[in-house]
Protein backbone atom coordinates (compact mmCIF):
# COMPACT_ATOMS: atom_id res chain seq x y z
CA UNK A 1 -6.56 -6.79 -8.50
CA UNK A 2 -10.19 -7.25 -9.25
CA UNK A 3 -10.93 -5.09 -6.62
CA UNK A 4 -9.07 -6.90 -4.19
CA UNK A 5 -6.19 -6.54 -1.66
CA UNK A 6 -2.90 -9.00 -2.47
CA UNK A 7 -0.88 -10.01 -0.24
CA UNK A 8 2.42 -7.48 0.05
CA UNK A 9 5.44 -7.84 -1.84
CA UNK A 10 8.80 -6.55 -0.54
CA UNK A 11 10.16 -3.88 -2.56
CA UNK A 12 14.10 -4.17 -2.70
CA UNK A 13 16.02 -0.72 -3.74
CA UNK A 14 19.84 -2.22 -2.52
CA UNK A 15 20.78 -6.21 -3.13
CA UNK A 16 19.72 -7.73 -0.33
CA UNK A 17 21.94 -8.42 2.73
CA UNK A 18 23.67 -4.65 2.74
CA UNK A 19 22.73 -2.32 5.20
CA UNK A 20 20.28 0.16 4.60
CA UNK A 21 17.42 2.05 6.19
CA UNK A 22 14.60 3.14 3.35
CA UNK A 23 11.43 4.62 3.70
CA UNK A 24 9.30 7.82 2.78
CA UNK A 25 8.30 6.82 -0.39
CA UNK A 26 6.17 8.77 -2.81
CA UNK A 27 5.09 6.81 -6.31
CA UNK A 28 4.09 8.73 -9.55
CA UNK A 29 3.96 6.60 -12.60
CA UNK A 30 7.51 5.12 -12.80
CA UNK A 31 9.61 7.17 -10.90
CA UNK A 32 9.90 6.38 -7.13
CA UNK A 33 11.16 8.84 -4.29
CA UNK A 34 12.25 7.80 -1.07
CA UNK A 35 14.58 8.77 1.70
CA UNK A 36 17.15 6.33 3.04
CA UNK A 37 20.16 6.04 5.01
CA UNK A 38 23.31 4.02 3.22
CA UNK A 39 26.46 2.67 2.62
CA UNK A 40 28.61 6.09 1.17
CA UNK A 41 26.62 8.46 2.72
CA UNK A 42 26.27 10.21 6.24
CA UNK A 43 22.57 10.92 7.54
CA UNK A 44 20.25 10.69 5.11
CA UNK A 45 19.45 11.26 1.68
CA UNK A 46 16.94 11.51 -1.28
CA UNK A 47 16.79 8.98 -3.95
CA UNK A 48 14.73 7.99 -7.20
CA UNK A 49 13.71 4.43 -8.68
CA UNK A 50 12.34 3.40 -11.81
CA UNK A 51 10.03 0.81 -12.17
CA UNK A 52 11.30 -1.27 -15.43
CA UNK A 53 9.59 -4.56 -16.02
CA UNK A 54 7.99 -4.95 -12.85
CA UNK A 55 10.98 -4.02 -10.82
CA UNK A 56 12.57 -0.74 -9.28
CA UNK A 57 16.00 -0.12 -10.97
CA UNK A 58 18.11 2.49 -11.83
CA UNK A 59 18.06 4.15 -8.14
CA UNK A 60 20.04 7.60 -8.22
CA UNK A 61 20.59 10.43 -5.43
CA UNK A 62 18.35 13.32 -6.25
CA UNK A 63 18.79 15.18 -3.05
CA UNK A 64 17.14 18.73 -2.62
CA UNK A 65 18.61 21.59 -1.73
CA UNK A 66 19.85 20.76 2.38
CA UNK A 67 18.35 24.43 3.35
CA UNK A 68 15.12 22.78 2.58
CA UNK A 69 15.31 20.31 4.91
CA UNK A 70 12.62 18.08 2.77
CA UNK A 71 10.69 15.36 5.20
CA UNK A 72 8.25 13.24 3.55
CA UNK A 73 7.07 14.27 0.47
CA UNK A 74 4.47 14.59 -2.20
CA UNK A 75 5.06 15.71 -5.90
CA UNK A 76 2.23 16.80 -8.30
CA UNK A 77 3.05 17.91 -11.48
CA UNK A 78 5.61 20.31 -11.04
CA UNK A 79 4.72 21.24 -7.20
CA UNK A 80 6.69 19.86 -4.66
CA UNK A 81 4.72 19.70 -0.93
CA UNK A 82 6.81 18.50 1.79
CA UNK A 83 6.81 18.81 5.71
CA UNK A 84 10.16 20.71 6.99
CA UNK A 85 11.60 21.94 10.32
CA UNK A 86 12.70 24.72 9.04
CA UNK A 87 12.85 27.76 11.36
CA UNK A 88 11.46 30.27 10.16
CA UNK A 89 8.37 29.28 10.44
CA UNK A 90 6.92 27.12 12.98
CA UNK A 91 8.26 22.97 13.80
CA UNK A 92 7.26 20.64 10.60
CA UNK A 93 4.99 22.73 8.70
CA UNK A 94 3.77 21.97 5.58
CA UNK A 95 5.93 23.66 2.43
CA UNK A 96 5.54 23.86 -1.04
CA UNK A 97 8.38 24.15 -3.70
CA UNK A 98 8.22 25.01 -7.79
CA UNK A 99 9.87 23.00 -10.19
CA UNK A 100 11.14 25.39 -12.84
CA UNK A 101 13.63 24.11 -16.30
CA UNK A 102 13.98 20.92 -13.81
CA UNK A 103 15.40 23.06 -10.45
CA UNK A 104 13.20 22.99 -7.57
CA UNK A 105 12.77 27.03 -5.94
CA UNK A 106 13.21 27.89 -3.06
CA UNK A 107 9.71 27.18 -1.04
């Protein structure tokens, strides 16, 4: 604010108290994306937030296609860039996927 660093403010995506692991998080606007491990799920998994009056709601799985295997992220527009161990390649390179009528391609 002003130009100036304030001091951090946790960001809660579960009700305090239950266990989760969150992290990888990519802001655009609104919408948050983020990795996290959780109650219902095994391993891990993508999710979106919404920030709606100053807090992130509405959080809902909006994982990719597993093949992918999507590590940290970065969206603009309608590209997707994301680091992957995918084999075919070499170990975590970087990979870019299209968004087309709201599917990402295959990278």
């Amino acid at each position: 604010m002003d130009g100036e660093w304030q001091n951090p403010e946790r960001v809660w995506l579960i009700e305090p108290g239950k266990p989760v692991l969150d992290g990888c998080a990519f802001v655009s606007a609104d919408k948050m994306w983020f990795c996290s491990a959780r109650e219902g799920y095994t391993g891990l998994h993508w999710f979106t937030a919404e920030l709606i009056d100053g807090k992130w709601t509405n959080v809902k799985n909006a994982d990719f296609n597993p093949a992918y295997e999507v590590g940290e992220l970065h969206i603009h527009e309608d590209d997707l860039y994301f680091h992957s161990s995918r084999s075919e390649k070499g170990k975590y390179d970087i990979w870019v996927s299209k968004r087309t009528d709201g599917e990402w391609e295959e990278p």
